[in-house]
Protein backbone atom coordinates (compact mmCIF):
# COMPACT_ATOMS: atom_id res chain seq x y z
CA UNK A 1 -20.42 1.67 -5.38
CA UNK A 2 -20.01 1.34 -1.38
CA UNK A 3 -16.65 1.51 -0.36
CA UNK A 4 -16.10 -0.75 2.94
CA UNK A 5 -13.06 -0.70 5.52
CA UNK A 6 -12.70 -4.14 4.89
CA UNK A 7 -12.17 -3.95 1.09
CA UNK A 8 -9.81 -0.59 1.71
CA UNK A 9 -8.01 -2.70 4.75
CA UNK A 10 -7.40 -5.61 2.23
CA UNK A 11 -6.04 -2.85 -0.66
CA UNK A 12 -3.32 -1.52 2.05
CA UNK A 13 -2.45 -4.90 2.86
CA UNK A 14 -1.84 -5.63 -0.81
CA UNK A 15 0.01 -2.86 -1.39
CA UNK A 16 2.00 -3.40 1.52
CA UNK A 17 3.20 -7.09 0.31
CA UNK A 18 3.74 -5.73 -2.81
CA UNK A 19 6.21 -3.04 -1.92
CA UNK A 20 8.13 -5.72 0.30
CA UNK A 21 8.64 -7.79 -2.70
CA UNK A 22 9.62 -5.00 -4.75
CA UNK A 23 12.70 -3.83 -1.95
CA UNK A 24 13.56 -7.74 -1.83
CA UNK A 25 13.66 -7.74 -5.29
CA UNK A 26 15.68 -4.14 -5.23
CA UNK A 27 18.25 -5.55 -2.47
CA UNK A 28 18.59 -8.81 -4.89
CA UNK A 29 19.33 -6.69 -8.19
CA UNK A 30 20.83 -3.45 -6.09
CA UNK A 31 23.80 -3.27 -8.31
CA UNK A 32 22.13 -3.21 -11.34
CA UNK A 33 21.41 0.09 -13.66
CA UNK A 34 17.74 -0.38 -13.36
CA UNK A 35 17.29 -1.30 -9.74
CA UNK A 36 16.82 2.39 -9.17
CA UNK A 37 13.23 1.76 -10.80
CA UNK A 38 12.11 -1.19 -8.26
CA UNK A 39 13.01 1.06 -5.12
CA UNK A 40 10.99 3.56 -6.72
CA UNK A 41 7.87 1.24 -7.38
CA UNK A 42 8.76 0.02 -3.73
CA UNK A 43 8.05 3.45 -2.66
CA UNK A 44 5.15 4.16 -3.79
CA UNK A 45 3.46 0.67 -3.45
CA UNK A 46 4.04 1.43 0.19
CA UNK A 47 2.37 5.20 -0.22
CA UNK A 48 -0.65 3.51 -1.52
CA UNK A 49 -0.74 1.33 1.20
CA UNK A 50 -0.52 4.18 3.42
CA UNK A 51 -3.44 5.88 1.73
CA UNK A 52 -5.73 3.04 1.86
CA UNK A 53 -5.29 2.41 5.54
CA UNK A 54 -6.13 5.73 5.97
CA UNK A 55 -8.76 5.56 3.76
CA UNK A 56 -10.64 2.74 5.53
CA UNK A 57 -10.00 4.04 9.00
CA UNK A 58 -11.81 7.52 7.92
CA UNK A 59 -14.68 5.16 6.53
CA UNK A 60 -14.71 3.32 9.56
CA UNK A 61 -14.78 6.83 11.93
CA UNK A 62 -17.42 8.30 9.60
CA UNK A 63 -19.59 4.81 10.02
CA UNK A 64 -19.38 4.71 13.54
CA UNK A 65 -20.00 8.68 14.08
CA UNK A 66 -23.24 8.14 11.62
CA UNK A 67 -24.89 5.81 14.19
């Protein structure tokens, strides 16, 4: 399977709307016991999204250096 920077690009940005929903949602519920657990997804949604940016920039640097 061929991994694009497009596909990896579109991962990070999911990852990254996903952790913003999860600190909304954490912000919402902050008093609760369990709210600790959504920050905590929150986190590392937005690690992932991290990695994948990276991911498809060093796929992008490694296509472009190939040429």
């Amino acid at each position: 399977m061929k991994h694009t920077p497009a596909a990896a690009k579109l991962a990070s940005i999911m990852w990254l709307i996903i952790s913003i929903i999860c600190v909304l949602v954490w912000s919402y519920y902050s008093s609760e016991w369990w709210s600790p657990a959504i920050l905590v997804l929150a986190i590392f949604f937005f690690v992932e999204a991290i990695q994948h940016s990276l991911f498809a920039t060093i796929i992008h640097i490694k296509e472009y250096t190939s040429q």
